[in-house]
N, C-alpha and C. Protein backbone atom coordinates (compact mmCIF):
# COMPACT_ATOMS: atom_id res chain seq x y z
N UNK A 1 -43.69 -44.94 28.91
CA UNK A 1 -42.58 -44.12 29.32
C UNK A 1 -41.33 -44.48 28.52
N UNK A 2 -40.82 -45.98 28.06
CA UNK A 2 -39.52 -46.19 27.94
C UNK A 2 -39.84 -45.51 25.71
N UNK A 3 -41.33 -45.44 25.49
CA UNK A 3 -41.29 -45.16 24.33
C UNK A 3 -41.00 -43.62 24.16
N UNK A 4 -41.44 -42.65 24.67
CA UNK A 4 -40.70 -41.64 24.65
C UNK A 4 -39.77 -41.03 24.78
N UNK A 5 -38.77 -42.12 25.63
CA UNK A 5 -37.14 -41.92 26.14
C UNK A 5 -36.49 -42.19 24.73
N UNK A 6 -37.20 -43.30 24.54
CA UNK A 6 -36.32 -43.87 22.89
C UNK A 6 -36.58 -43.01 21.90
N UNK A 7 -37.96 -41.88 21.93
CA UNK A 7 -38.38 -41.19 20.97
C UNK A 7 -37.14 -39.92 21.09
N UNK A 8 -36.98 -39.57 22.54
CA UNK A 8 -36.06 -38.42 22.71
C UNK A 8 -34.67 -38.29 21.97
N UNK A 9 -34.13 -39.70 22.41
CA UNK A 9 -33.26 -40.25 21.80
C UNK A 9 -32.67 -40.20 20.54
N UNK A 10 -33.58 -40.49 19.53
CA UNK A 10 -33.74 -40.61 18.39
C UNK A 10 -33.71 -39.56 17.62
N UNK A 11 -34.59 -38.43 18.32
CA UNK A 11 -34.65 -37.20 17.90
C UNK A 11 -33.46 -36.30 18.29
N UNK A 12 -32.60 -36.78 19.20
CA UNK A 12 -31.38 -36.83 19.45
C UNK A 12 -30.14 -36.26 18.73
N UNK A 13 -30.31 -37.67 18.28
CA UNK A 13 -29.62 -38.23 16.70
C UNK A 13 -29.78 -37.35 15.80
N UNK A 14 -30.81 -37.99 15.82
CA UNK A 14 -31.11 -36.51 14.07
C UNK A 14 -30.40 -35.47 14.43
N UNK A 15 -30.87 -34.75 15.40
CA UNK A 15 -30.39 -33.45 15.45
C UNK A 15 -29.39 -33.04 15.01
N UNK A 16 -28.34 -34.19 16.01
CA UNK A 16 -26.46 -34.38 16.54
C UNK A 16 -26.47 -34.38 14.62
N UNK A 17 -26.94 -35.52 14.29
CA UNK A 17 -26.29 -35.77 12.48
C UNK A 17 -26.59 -34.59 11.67
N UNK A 18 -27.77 -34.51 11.50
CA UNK A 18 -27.65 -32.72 11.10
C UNK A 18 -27.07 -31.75 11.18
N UNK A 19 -26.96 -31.58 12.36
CA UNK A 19 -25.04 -30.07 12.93
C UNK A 19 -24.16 -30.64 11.96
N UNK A 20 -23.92 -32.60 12.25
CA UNK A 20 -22.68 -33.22 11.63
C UNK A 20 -22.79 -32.34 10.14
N UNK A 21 -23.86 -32.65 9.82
CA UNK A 21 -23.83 -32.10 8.10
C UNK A 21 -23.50 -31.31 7.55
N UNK A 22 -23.92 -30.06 8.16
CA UNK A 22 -23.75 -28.67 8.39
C UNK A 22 -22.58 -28.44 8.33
N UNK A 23 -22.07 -28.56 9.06
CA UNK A 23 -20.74 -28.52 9.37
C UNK A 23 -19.60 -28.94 8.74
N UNK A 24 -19.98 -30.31 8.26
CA UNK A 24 -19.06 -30.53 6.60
C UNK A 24 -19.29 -29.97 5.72
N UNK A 25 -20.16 -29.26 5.50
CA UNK A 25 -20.99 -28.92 4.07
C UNK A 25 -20.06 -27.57 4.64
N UNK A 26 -20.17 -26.94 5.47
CA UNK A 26 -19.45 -25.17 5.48
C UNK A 26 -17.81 -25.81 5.71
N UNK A 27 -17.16 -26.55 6.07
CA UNK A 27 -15.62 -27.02 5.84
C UNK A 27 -15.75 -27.37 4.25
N UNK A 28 -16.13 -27.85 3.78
CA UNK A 28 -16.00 -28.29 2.40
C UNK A 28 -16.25 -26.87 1.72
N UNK A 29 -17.15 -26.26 1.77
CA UNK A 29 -17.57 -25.25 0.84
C UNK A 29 -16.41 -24.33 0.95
N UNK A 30 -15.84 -23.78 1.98
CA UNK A 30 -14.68 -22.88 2.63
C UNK A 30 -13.36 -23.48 2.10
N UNK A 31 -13.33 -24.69 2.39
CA UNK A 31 -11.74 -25.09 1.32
C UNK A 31 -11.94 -25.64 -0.15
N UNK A 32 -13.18 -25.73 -0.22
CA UNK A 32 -13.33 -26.13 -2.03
C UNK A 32 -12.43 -24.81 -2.76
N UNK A 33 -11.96 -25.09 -3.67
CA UNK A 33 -11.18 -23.57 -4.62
C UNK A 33 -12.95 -23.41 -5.51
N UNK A 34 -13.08 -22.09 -5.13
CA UNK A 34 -13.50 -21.70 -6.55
C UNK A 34 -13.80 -20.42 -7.36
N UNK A 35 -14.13 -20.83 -8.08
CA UNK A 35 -13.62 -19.41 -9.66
C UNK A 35 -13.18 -18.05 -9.19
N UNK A 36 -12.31 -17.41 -9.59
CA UNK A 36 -12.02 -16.37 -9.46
C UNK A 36 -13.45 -15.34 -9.89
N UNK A 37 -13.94 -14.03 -8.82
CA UNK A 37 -14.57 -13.41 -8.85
C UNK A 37 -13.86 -11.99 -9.22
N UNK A 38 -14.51 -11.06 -9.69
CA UNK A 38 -13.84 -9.49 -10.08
C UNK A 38 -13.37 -9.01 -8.15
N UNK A 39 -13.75 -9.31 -7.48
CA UNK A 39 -14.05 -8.74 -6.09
C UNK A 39 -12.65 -9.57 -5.85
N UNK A 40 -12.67 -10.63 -5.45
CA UNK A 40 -12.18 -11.80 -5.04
C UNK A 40 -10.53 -11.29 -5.20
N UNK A 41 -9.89 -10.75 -5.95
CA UNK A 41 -9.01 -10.10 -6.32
C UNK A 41 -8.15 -9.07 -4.81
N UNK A 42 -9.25 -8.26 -4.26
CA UNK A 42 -9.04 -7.48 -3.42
C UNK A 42 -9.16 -7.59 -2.08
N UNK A 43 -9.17 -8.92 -1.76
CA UNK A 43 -9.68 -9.39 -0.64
C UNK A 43 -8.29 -10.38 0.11
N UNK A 44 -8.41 -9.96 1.19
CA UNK A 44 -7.19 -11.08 2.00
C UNK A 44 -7.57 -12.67 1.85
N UNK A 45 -7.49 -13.53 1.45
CA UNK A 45 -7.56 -14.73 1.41
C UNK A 45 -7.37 -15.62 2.77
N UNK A 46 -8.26 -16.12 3.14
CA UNK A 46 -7.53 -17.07 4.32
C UNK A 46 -6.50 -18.27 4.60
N UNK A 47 -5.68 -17.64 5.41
CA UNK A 47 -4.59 -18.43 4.83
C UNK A 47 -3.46 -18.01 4.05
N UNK A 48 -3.62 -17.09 3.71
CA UNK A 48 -2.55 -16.57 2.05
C UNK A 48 -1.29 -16.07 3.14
N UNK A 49 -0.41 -16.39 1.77
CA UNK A 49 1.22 -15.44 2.37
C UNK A 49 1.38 -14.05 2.32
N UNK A 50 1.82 -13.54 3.52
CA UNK A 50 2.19 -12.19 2.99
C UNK A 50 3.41 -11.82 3.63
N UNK A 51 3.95 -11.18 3.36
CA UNK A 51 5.30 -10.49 3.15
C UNK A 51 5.41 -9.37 3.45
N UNK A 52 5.75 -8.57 4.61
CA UNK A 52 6.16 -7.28 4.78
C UNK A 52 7.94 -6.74 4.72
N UNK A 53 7.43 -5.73 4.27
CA UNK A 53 9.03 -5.21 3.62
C UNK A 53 9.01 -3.20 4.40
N UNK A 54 10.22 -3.53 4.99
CA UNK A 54 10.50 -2.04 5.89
C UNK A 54 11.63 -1.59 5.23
N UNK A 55 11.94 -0.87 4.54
CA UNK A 55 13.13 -0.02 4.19
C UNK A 55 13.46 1.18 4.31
N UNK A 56 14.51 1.17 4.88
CA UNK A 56 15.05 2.87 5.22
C UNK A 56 15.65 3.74 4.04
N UNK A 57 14.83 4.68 3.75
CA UNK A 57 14.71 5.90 2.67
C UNK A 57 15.04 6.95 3.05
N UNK A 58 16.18 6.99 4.60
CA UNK A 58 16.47 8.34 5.09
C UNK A 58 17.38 8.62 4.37
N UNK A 59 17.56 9.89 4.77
CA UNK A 59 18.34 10.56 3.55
C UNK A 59 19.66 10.03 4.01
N UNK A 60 20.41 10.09 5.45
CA UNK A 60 21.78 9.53 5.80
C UNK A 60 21.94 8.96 7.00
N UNK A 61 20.69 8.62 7.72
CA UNK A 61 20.73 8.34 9.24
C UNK A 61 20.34 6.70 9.08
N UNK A 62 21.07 6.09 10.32
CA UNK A 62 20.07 4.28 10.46
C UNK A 62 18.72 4.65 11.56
N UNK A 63 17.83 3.74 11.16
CA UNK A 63 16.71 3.69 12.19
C UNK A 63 16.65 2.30 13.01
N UNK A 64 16.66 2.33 14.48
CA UNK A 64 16.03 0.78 14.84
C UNK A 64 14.69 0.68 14.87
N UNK A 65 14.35 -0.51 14.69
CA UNK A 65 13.36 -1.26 14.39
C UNK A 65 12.58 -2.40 14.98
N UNK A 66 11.70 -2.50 15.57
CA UNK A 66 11.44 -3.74 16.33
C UNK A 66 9.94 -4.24 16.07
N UNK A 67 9.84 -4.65 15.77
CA UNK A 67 8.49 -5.39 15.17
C UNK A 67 7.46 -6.90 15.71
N UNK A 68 6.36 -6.07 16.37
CA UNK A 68 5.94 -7.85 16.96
C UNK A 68 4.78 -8.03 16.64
N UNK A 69 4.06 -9.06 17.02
CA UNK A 69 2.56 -9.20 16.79
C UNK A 69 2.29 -10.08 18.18
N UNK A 70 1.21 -10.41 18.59
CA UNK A 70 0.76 -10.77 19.61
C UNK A 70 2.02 -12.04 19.96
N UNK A 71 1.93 -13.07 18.81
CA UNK A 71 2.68 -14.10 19.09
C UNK A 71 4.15 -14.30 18.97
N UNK A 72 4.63 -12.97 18.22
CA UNK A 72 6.15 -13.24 17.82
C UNK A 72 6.74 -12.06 18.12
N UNK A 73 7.82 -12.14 18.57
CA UNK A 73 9.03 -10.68 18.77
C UNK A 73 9.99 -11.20 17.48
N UNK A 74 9.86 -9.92 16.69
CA UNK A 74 10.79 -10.30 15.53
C UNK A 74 12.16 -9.49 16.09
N UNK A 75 12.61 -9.04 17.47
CA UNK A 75 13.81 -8.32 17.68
C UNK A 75 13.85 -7.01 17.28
N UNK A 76 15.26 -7.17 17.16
CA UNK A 76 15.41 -5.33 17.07
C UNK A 76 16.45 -5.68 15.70
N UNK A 77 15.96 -4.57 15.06
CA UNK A 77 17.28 -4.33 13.72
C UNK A 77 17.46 -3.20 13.65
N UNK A 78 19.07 -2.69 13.32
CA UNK A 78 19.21 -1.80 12.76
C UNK A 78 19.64 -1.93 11.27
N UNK A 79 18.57 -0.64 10.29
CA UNK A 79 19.18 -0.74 8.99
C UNK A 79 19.90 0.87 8.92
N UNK A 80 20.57 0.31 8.45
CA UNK A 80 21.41 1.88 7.35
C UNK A 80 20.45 2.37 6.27
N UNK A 81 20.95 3.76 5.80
CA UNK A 81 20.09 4.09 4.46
C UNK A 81 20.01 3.00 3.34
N UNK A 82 19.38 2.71 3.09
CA UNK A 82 19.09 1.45 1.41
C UNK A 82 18.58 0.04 2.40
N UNK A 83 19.01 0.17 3.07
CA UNK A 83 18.89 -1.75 4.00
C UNK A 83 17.33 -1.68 3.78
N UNK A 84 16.83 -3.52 4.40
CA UNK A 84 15.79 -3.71 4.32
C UNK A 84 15.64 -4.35 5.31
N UNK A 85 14.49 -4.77 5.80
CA UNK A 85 13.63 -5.52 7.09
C UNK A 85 12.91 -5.94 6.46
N UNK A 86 12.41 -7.72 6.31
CA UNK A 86 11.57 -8.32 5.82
C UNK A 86 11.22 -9.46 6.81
N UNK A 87 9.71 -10.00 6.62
CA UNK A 87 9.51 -10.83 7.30
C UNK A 87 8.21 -11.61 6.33
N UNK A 88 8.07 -13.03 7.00
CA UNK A 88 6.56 -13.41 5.97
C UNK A 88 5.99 -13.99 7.09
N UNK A 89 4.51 -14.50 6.98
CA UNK A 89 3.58 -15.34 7.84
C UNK A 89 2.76 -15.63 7.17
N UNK A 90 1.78 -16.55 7.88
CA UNK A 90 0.04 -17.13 6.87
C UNK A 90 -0.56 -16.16 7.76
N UNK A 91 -1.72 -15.43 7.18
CA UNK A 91 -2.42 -15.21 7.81
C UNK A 91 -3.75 -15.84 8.58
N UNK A 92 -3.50 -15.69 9.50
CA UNK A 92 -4.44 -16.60 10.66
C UNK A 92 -5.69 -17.03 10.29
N UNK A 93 -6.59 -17.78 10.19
CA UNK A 93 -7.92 -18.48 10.05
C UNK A 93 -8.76 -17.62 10.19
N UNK A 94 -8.57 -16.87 11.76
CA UNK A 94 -9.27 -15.59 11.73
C UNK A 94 -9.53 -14.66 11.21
N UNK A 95 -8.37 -14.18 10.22
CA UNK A 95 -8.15 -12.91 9.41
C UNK A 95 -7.63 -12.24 10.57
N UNK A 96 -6.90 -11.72 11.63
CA UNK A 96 -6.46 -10.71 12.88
C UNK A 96 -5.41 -10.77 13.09
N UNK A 97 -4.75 -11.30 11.79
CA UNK A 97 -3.51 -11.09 12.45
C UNK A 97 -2.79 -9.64 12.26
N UNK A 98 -2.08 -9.00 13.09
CA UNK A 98 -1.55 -7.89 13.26
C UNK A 98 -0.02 -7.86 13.55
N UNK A 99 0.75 -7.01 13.00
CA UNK A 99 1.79 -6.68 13.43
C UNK A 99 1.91 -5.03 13.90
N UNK A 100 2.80 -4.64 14.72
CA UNK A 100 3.33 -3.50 14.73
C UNK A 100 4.55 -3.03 15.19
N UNK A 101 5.31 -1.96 14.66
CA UNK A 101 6.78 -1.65 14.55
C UNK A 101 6.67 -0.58 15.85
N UNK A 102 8.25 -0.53 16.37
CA UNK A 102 8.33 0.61 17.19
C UNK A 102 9.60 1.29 16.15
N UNK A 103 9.58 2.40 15.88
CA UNK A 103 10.24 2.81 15.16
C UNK A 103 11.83 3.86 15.94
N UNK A 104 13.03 3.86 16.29
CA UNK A 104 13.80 5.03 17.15
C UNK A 104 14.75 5.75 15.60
N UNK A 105 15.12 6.71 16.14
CA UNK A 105 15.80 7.37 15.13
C UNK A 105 16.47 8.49 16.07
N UNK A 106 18.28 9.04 15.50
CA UNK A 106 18.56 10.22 16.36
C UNK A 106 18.88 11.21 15.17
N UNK A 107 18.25 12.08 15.21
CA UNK A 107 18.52 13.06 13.84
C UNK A 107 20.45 13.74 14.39
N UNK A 108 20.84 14.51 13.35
CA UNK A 108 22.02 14.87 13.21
C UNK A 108 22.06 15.72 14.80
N UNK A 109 21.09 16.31 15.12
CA UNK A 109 21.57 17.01 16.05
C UNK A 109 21.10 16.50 17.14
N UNK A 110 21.24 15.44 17.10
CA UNK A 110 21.15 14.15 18.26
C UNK A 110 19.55 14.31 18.80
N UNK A 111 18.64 15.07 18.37
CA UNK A 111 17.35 14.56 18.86
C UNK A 111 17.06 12.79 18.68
N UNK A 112 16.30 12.61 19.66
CA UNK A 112 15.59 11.40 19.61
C UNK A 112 14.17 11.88 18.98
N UNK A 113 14.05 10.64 17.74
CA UNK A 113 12.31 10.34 17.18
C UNK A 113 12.11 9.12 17.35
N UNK A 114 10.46 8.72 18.10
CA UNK A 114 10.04 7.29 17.55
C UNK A 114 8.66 7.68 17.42
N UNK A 115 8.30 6.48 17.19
CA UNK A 115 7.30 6.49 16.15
C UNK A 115 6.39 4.51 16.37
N UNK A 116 5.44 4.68 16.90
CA UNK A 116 4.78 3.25 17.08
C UNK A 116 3.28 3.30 16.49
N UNK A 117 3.42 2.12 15.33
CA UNK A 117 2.10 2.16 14.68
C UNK A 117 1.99 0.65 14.03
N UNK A 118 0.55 0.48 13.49
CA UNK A 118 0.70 -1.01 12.84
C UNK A 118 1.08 -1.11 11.67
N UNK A 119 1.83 -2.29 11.25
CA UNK A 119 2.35 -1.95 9.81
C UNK A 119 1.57 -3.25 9.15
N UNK A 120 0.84 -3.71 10.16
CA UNK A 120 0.01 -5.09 9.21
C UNK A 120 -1.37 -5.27 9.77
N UNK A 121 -2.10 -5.03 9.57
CA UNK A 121 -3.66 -5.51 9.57
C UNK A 121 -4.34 -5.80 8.51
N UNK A 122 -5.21 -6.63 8.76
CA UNK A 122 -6.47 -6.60 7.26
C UNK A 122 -7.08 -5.55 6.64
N UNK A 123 -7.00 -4.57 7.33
CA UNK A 123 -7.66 -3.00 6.71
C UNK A 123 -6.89 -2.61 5.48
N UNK A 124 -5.15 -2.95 5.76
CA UNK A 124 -4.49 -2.57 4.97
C UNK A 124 -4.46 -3.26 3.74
N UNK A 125 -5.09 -4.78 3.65
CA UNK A 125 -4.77 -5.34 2.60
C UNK A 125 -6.03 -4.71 0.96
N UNK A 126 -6.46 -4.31 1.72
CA UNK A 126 -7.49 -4.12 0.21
C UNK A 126 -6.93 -2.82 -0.63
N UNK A 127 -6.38 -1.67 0.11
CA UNK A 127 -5.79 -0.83 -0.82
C UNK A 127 -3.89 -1.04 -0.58
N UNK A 128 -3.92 -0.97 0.06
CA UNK A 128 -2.02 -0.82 0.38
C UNK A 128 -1.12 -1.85 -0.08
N UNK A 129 -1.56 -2.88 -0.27
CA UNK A 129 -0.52 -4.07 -0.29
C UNK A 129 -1.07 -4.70 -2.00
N UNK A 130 -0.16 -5.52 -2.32
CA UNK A 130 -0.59 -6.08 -3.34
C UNK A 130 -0.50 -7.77 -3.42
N UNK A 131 -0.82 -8.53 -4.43
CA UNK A 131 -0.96 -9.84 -4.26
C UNK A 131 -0.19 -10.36 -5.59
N UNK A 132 0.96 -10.50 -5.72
CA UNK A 132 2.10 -10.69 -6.81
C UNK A 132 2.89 -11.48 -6.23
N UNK A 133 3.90 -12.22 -6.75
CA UNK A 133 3.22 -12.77 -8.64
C UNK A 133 2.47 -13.59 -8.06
N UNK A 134 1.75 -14.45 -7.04
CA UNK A 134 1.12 -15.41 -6.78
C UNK A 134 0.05 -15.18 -6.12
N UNK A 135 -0.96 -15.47 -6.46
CA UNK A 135 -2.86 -14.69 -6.10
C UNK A 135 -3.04 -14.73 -4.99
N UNK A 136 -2.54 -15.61 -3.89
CA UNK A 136 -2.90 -15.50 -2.50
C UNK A 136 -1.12 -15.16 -1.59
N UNK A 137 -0.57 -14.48 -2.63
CA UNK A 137 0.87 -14.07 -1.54
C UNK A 137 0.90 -12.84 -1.63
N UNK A 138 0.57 -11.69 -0.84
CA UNK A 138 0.57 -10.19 -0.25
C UNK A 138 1.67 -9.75 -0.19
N UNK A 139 2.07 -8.70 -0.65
CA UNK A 139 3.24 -7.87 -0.26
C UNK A 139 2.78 -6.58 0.08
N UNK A 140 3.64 -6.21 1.12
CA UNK A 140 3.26 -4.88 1.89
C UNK A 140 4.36 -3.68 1.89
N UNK A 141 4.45 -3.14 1.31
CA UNK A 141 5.53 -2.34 1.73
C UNK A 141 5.96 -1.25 2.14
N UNK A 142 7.04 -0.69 3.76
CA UNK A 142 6.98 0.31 4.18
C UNK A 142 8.41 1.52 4.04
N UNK A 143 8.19 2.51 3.16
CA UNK A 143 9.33 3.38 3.34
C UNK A 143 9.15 4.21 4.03
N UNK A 144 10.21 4.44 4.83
CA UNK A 144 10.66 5.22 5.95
C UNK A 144 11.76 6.43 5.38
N UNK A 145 10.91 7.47 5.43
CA UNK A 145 11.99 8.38 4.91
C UNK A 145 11.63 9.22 5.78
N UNK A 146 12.56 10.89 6.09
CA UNK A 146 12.65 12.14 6.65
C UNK A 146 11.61 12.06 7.31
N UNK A 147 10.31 12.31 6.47
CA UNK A 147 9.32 12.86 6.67
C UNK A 147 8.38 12.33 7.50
N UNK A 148 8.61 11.13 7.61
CA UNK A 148 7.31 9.99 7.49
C UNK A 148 7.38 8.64 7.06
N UNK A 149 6.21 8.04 7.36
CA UNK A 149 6.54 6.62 7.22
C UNK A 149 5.09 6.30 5.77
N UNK A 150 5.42 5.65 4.71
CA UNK A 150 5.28 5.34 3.51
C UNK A 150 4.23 4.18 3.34
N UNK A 151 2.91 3.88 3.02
CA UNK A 151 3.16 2.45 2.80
C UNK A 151 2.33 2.75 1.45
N UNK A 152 2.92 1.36 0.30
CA UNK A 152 2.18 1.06 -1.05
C UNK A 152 2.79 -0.44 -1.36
N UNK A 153 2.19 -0.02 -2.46
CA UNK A 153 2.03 -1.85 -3.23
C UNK A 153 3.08 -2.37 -3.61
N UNK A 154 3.58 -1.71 -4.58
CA UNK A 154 4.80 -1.81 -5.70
C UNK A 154 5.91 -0.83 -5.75
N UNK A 155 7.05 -1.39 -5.04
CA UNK A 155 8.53 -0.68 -4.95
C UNK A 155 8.69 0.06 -6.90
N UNK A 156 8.51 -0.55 -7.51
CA UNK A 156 8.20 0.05 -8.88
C UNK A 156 7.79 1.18 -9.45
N UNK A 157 7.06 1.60 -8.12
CA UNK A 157 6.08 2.57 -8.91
C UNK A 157 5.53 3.26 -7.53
N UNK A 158 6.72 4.12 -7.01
CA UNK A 158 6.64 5.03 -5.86
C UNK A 158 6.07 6.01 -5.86
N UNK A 159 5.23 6.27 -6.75
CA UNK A 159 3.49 7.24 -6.96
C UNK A 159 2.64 6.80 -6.44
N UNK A 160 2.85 5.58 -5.93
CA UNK A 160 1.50 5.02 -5.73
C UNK A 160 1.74 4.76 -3.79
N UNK A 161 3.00 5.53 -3.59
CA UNK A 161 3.10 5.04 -2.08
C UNK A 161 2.51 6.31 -1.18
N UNK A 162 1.64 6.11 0.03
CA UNK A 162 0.76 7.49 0.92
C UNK A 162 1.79 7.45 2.07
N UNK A 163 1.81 8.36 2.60
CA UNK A 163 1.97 9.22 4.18
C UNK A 163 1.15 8.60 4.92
N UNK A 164 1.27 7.96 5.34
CA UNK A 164 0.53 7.30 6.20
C UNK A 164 0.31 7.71 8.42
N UNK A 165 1.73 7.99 8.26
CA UNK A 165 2.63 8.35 9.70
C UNK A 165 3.26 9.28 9.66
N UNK A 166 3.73 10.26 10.94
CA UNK A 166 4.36 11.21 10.77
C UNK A 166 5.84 10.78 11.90
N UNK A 167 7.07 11.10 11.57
CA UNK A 167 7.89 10.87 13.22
C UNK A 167 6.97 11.60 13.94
């Protein structure tokens, strides 16, 4: 009897040290850096910086702005036409991290518009956002004009920004 308790035991062990292994071997492999892939390019990185950028493109009105994600209330701003709203974070271990804006606006003839949508998820990072100048730092960016709400890569090169939202 006491030889099979010790056998259980033993076999125990092994087991427990094996997971141990496992388990370093996928932490090590996951933070080792390695080679840049053609793919690898388009992909959210875990961990990486990103940067969202809200700017008002109305033609003469301010919009408020309030922006949160599960864990943070970034407040309320108001910008004027040209102003900006920026914020940065890591993105979570998980990859989930999310933000989303509530958008108010009063047009000239005093209507009220808002407008509530996400302005940050992982869906968005593979076409919408870009990763400049530094390979794992994201920039996102949202113009808010008349029509609609904007998002693209590069303030540079406003061909490349979609309709995404409507007020």
């Amino acid at each position: 009897m006491m030889k099979t308790h010790s056998y259980n035991n033993s076999l125990m062990m092994m087991m427990i040290t094996i997971i141990i292994i496992i388990n370093l071997f996928v932490v090590v492999v996951i933070s080792s850096p390695s080679p840049p892939s053609q793919y690898e390019d388009s992909k959210l990185v875990m961990n990486s910086k990103v940067d969202v950028h809200v700017i008002n493109e109305m033609s003469s009105l301010p919009i408020l702005v309030r922006c949160q994600s599960r864990d943070d209330d970034l407040g309320y701003h108001i910008l004027d036409t040209a102003e900006e709203f920026q914020w940065h974070f890591k993105n979570t271990i998980f990859d989930n991290t999310l933000f989303f804006c509530h958008f108010y606006m009063e047009d000239a003839a005093s209507r009220r518009k808002d407008s509530v949508f996400d302005v940050f998820t992982n869906d968005y990072m593979n076409n919408r956002c870009s990763h400049y100048p530094e390979r794992y730092h994201y920039r996102c960016y949202w113009l808010v004009r008349d029509d609609g709400f904007y998002m693209g890569p590069d303030l540079n090169d406003r061909t490349t920004f979609v309709r995404l939202h409507e007020w």
